[in-house]
N, C-alpha and C. Protein backbone atom coordinates (compact mmCIF):
# COMPACT_ATOMS: atom_id res chain seq x y z
N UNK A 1 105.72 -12.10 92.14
CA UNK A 1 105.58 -11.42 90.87
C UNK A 1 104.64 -12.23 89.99
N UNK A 2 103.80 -11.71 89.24
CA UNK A 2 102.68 -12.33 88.71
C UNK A 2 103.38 -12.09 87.21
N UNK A 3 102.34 -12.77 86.72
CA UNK A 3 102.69 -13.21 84.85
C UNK A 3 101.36 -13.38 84.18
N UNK A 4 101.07 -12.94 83.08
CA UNK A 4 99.88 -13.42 82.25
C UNK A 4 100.05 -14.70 81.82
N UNK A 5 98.59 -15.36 81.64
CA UNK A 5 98.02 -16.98 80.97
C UNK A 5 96.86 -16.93 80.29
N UNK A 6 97.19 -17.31 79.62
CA UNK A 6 96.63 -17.56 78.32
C UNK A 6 95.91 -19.18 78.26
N UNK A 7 94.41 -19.88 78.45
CA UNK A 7 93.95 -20.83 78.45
C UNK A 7 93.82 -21.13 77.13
N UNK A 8 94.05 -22.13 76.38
CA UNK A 8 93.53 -22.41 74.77
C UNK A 8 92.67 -24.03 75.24
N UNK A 9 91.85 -23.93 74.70
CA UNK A 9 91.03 -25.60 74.52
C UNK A 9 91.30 -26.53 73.87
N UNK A 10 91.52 -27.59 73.11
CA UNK A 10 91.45 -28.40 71.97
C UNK A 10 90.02 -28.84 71.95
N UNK A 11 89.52 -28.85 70.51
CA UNK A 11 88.47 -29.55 70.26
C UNK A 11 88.15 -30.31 69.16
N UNK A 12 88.44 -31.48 69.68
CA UNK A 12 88.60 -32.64 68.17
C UNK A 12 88.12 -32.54 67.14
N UNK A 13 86.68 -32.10 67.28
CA UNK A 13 85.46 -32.62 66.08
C UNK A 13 85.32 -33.58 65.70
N UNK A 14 85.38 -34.84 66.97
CA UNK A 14 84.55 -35.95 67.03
C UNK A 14 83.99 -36.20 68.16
N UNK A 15 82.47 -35.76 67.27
CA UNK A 15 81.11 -35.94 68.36
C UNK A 15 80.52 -37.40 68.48
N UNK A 16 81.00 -38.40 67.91
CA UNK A 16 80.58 -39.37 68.25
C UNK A 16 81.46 -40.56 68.18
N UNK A 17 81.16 -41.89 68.94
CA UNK A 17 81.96 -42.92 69.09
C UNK A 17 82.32 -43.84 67.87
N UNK A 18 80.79 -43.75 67.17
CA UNK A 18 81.38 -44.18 65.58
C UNK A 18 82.26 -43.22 64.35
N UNK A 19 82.71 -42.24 64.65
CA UNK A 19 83.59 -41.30 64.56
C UNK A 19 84.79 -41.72 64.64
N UNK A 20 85.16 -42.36 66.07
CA UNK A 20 86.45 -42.80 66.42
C UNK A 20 86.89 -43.80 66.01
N UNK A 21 88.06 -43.49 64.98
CA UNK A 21 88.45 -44.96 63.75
C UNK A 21 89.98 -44.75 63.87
N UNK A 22 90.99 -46.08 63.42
CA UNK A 22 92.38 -45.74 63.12
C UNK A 22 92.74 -43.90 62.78
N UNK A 23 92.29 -43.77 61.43
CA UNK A 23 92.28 -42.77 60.82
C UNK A 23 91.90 -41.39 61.59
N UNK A 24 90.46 -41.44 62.10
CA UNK A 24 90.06 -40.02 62.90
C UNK A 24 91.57 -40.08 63.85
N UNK A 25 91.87 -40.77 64.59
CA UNK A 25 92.75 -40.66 65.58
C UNK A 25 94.16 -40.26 65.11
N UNK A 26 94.51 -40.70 64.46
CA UNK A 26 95.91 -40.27 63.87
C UNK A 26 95.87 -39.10 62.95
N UNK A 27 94.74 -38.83 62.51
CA UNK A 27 94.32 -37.39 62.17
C UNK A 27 94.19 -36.09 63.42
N UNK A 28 93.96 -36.73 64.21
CA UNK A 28 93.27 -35.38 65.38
C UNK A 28 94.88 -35.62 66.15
N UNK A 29 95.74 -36.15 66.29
CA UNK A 29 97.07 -36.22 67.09
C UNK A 29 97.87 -35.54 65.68
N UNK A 30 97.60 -35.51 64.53
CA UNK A 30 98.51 -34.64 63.30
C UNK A 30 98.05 -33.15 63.82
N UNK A 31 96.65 -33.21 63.71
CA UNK A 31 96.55 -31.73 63.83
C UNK A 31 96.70 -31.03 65.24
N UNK A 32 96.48 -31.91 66.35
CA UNK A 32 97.23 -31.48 67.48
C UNK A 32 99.08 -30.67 67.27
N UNK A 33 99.43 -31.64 67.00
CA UNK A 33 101.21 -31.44 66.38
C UNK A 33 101.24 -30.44 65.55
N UNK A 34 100.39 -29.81 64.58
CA UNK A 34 100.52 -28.96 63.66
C UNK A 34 100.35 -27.66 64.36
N UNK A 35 98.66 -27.77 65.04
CA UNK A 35 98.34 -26.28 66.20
C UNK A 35 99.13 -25.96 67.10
N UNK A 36 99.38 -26.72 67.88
CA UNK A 36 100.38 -26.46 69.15
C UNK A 36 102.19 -25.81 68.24
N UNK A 37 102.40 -26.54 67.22
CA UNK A 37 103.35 -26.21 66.55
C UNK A 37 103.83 -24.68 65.95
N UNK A 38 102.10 -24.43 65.74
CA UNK A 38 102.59 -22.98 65.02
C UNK A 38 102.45 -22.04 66.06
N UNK A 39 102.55 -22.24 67.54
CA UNK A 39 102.51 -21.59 68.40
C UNK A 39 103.54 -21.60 68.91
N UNK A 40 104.22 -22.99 68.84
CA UNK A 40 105.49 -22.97 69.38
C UNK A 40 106.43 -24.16 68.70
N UNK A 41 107.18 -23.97 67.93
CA UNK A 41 107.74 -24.86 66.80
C UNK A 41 108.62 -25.97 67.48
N UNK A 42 109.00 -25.60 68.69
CA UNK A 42 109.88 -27.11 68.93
C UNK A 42 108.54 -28.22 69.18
N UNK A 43 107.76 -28.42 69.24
CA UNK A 43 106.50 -28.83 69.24
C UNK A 43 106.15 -29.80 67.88
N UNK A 44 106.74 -29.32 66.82
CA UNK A 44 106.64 -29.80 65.80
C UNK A 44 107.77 -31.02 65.12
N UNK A 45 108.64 -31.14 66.12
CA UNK A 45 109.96 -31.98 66.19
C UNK A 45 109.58 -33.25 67.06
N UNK A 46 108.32 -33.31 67.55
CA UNK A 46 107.74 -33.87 68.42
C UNK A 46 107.42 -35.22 68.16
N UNK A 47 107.65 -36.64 68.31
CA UNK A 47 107.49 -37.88 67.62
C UNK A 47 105.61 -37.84 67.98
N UNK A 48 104.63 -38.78 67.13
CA UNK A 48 103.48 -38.92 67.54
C UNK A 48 103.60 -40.07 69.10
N UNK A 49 104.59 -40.65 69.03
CA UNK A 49 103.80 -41.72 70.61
C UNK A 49 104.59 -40.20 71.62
N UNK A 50 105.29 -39.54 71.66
CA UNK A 50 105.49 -38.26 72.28
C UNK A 50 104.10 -37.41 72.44
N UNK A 51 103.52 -37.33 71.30
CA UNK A 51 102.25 -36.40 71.44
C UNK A 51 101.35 -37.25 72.09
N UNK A 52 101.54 -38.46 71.71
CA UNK A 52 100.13 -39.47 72.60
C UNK A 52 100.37 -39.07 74.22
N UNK A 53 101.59 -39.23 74.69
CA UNK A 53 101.76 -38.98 75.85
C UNK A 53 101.34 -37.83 76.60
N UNK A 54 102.07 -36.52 75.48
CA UNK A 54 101.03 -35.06 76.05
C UNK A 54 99.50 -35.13 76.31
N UNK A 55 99.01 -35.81 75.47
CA UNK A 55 97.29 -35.78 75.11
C UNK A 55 97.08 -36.50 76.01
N UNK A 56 97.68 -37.82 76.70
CA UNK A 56 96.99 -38.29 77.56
C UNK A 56 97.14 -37.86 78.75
N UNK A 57 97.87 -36.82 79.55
CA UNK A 57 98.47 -35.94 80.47
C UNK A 57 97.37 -35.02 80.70
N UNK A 58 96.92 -34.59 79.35
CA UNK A 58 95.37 -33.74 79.34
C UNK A 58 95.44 -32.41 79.84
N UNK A 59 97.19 -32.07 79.50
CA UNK A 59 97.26 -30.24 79.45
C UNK A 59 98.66 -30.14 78.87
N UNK A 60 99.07 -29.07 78.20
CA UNK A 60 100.06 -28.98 77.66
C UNK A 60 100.50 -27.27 78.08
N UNK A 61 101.64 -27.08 78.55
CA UNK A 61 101.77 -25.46 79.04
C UNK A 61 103.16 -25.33 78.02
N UNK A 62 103.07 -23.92 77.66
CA UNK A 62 104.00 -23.60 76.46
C UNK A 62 104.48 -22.09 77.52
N UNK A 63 105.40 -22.11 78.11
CA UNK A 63 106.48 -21.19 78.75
C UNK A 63 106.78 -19.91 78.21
N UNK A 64 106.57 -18.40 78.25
CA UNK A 64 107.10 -17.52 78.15
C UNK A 64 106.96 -16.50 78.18
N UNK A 65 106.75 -15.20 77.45
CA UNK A 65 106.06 -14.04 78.48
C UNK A 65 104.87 -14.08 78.48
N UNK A 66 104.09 -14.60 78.12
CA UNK A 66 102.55 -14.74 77.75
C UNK A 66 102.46 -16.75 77.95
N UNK A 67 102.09 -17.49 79.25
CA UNK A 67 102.47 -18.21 79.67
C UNK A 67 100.84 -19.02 78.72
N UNK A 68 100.84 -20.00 77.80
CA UNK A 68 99.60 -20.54 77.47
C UNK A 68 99.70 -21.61 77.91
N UNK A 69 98.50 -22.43 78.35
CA UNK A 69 97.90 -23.85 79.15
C UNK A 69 97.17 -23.88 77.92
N UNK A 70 97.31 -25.47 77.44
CA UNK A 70 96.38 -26.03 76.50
C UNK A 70 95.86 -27.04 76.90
N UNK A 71 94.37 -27.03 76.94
CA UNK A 71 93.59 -27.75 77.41
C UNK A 71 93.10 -29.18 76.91
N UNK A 72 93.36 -30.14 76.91
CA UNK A 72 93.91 -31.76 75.75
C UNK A 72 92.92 -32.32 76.35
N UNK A 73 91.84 -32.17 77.19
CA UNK A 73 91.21 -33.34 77.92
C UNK A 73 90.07 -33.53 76.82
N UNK A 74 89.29 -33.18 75.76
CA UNK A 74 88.54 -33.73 74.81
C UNK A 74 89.49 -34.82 74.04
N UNK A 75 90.59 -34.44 73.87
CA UNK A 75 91.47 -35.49 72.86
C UNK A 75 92.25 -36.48 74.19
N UNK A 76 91.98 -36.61 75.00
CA UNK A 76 92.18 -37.90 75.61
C UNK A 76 91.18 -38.54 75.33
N UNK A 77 90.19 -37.61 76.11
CA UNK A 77 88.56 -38.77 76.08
C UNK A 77 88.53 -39.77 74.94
N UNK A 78 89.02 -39.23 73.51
CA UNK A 78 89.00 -39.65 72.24
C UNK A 78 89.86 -40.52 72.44
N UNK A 79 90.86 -40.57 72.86
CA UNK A 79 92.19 -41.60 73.23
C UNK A 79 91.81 -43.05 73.70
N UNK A 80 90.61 -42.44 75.01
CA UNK A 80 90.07 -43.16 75.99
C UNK A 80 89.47 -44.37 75.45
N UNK A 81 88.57 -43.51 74.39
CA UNK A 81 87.69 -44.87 73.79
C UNK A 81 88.20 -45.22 72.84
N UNK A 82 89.43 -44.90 72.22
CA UNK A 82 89.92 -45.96 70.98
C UNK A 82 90.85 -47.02 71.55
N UNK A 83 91.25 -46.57 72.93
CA UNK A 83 91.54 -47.88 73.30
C UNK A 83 90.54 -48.40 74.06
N UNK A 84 89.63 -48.32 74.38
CA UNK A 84 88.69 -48.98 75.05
C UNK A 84 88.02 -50.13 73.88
N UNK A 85 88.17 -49.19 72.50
CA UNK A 85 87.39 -50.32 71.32
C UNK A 85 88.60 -51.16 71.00
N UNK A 86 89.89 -51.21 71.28
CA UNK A 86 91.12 -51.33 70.17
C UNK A 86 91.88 -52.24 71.20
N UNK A 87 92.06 -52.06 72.95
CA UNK A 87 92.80 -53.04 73.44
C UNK A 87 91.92 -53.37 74.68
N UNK A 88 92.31 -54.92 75.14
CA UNK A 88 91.89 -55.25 75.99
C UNK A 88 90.74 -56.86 75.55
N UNK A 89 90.13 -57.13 76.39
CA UNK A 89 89.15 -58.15 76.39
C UNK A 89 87.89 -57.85 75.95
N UNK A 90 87.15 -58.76 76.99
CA UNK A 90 85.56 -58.71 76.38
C UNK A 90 85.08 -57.11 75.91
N UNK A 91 85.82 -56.14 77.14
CA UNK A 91 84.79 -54.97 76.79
C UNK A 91 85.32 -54.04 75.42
N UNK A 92 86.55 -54.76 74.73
CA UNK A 92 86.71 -54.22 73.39
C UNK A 92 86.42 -55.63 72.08
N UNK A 93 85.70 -56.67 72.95
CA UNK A 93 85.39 -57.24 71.32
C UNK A 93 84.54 -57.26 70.49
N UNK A 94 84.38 -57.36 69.31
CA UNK A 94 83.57 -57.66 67.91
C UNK A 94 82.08 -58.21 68.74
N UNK A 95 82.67 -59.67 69.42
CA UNK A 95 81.60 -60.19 69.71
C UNK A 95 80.74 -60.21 71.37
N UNK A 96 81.18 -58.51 71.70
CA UNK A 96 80.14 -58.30 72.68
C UNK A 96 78.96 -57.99 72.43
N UNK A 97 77.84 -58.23 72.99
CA UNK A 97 76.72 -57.51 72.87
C UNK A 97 76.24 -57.11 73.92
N UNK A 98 75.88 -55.89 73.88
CA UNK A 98 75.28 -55.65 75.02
C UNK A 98 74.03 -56.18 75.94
N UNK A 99 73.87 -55.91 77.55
CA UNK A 99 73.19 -56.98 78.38
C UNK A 99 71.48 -56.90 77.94
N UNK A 100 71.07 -58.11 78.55
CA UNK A 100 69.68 -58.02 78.17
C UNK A 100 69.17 -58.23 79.02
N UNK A 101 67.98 -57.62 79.33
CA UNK A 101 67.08 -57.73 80.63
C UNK A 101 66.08 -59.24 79.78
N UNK A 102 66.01 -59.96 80.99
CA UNK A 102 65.23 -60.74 81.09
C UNK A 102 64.22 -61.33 82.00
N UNK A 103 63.26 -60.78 82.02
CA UNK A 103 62.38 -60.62 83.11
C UNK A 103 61.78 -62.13 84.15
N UNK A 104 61.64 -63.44 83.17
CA UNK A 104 62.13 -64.57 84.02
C UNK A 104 63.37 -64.92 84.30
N UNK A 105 64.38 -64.70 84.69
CA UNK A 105 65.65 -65.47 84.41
C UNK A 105 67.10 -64.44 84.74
N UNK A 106 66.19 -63.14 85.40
CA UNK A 106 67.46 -61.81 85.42
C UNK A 106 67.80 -61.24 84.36
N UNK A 107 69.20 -60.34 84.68
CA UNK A 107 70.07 -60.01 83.32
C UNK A 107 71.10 -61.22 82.97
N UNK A 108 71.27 -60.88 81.81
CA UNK A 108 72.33 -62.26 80.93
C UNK A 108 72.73 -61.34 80.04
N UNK A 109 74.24 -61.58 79.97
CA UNK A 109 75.16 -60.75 79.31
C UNK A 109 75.83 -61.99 78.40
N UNK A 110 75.87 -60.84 77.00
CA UNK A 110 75.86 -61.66 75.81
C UNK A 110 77.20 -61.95 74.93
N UNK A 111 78.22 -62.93 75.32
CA UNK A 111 79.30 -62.96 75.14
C UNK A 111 79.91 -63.74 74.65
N UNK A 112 80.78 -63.76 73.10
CA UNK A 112 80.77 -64.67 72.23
C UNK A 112 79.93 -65.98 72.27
N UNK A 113 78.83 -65.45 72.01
CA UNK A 113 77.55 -66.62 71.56
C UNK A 113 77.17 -67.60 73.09
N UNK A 114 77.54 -66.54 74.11
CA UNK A 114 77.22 -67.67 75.32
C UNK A 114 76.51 -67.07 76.46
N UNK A 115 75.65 -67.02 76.59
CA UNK A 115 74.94 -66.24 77.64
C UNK A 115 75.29 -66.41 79.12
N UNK A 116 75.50 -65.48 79.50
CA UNK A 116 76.39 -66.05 81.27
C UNK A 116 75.14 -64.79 81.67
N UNK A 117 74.03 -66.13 83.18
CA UNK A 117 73.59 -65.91 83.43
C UNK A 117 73.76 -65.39 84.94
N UNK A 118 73.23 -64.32 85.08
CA UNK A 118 73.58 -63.02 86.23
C UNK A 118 72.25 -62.96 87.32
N UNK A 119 71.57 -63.49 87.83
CA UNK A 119 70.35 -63.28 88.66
C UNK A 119 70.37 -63.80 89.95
N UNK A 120 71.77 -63.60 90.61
CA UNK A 120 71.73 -63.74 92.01
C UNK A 120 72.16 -62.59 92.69
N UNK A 121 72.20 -61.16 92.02
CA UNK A 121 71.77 -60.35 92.81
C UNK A 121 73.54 -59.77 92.80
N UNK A 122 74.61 -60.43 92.40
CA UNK A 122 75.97 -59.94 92.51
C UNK A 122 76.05 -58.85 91.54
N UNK A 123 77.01 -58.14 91.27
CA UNK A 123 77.23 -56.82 90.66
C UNK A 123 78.79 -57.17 90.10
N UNK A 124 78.91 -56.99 89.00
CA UNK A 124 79.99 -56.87 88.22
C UNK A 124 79.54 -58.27 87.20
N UNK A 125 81.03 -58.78 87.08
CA UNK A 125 80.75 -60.08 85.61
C UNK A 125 80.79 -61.30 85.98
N UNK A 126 80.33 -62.54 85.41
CA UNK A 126 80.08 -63.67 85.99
C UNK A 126 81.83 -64.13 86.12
N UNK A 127 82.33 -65.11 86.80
CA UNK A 127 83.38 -65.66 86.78
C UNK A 127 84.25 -65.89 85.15
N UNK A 128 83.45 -66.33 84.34
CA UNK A 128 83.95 -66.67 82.90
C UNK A 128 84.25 -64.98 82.24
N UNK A 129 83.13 -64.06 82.30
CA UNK A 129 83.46 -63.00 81.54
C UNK A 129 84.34 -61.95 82.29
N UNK A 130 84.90 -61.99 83.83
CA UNK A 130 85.77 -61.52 84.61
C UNK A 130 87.30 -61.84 84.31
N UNK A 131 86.98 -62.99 83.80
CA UNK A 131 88.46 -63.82 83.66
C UNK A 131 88.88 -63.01 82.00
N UNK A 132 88.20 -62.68 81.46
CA UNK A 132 89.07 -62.05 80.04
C UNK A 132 88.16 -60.62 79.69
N UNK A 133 87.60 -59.94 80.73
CA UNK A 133 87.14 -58.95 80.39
C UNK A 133 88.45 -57.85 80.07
N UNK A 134 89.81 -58.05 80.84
CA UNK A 134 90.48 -56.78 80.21
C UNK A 134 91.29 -57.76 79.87
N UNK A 135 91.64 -59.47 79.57
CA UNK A 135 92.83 -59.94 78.73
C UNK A 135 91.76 -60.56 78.06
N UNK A 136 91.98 -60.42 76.45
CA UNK A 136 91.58 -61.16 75.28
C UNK A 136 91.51 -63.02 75.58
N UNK A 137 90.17 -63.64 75.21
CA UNK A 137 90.44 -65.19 75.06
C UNK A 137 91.06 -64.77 73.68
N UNK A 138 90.87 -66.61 73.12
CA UNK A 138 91.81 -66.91 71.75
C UNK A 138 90.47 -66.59 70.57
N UNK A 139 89.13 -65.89 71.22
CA UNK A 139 88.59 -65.85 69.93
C UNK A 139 88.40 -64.03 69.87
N UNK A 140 89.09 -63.35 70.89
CA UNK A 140 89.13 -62.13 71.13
C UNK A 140 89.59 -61.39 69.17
N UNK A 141 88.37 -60.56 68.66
CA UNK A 141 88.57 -59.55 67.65
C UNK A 141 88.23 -58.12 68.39
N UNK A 142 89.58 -57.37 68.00
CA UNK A 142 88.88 -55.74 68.76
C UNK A 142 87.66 -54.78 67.85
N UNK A 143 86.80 -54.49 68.28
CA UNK A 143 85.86 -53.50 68.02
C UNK A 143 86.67 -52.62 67.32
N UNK A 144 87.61 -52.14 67.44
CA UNK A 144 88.64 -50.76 66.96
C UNK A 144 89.96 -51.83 66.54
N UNK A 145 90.53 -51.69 65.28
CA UNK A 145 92.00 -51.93 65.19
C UNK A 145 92.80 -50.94 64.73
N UNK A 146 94.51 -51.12 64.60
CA UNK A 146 94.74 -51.92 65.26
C UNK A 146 95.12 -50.83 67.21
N UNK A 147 96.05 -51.34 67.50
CA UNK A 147 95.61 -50.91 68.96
C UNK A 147 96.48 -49.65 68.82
N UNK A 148 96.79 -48.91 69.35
CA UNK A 148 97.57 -47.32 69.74
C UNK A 148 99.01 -47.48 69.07
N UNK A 149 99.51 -48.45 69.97
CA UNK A 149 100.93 -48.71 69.72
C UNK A 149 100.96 -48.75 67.84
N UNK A 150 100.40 -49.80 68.06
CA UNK A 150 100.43 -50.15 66.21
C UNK A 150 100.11 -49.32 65.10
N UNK A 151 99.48 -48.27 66.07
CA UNK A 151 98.83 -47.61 64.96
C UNK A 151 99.63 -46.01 64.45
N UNK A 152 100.41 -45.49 65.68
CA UNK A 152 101.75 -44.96 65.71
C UNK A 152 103.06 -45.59 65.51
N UNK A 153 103.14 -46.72 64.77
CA UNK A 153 104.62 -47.43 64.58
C UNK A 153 104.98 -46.40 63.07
């Protein structure tokens, strides 16, 4: 026996990465909770680290004679990179910069004020920037604060 579905999209309205701040984020997970809500109100009883969880799942299905799938994968992506700026190591700190080609000497990647030089041809990060690329050293500041958790307490 078949049933009708109903696809709905989410779409944040943040087109860009400098866009994605404390604020945009806990704004676009309110109005998630509000839309999905007036469609279906137990939805709205919903804690936000509850909604973080839906959004990062990246579909939400609402049950009944008219069966709707909501489509969350733009508001993960958004998820994606605020923790990508907000937790973790080198690749969320203040003081990364991005790599530089250097035409005597290879690429050298630019990492709290220390150049770790890359020109033997290996692929990925030198030994030093491997070791805290996803755990913070002690001079680790995040690009994004503060991190998810903190920012839903």
């Amino acid at each position: 026996m078949g049933f009708l579905t109903t696809n709905v999209k989410y779409e944040s309205g943040i087109n860009s990465r400098d866009q994605i701040t404390p604020s945009s984020v806990k704004k676009m997970l309110c109005e998630i909770r509000d839309s999905i809500g007036k469609i279906h109100p137990p939805f709205l009883k919903l804690g936000m680290k509850e909604i973080l969880e839906i959004v990062e799942s990246e579909e939400y299905v609402i049950e009944g004679t008219l069966q709707t799938k909501i489509d969350l994968k733009e508001a993960e992506a958004v998820i994606d990179a605020y923790r990508d700026m907000s937790e973790g190591g080198c690749r969320s700190c203040k003081h990364r910069i991005a790599a530089v080609a250097d035409a005597q000497d290879g690429t050298r990647y630019h990492y709290c004020n220390a150049f770790e030089k890359y020109d033997d041809g290996r692929e990925g990060f030198s030994e030093m920037v491997n070791k805290h690329y996803k755990s913070p050293c002690s001079k680790w500041i995040p690009e994004r604060a503060p991190t998810l958790d903190k920012l839903l307490e």
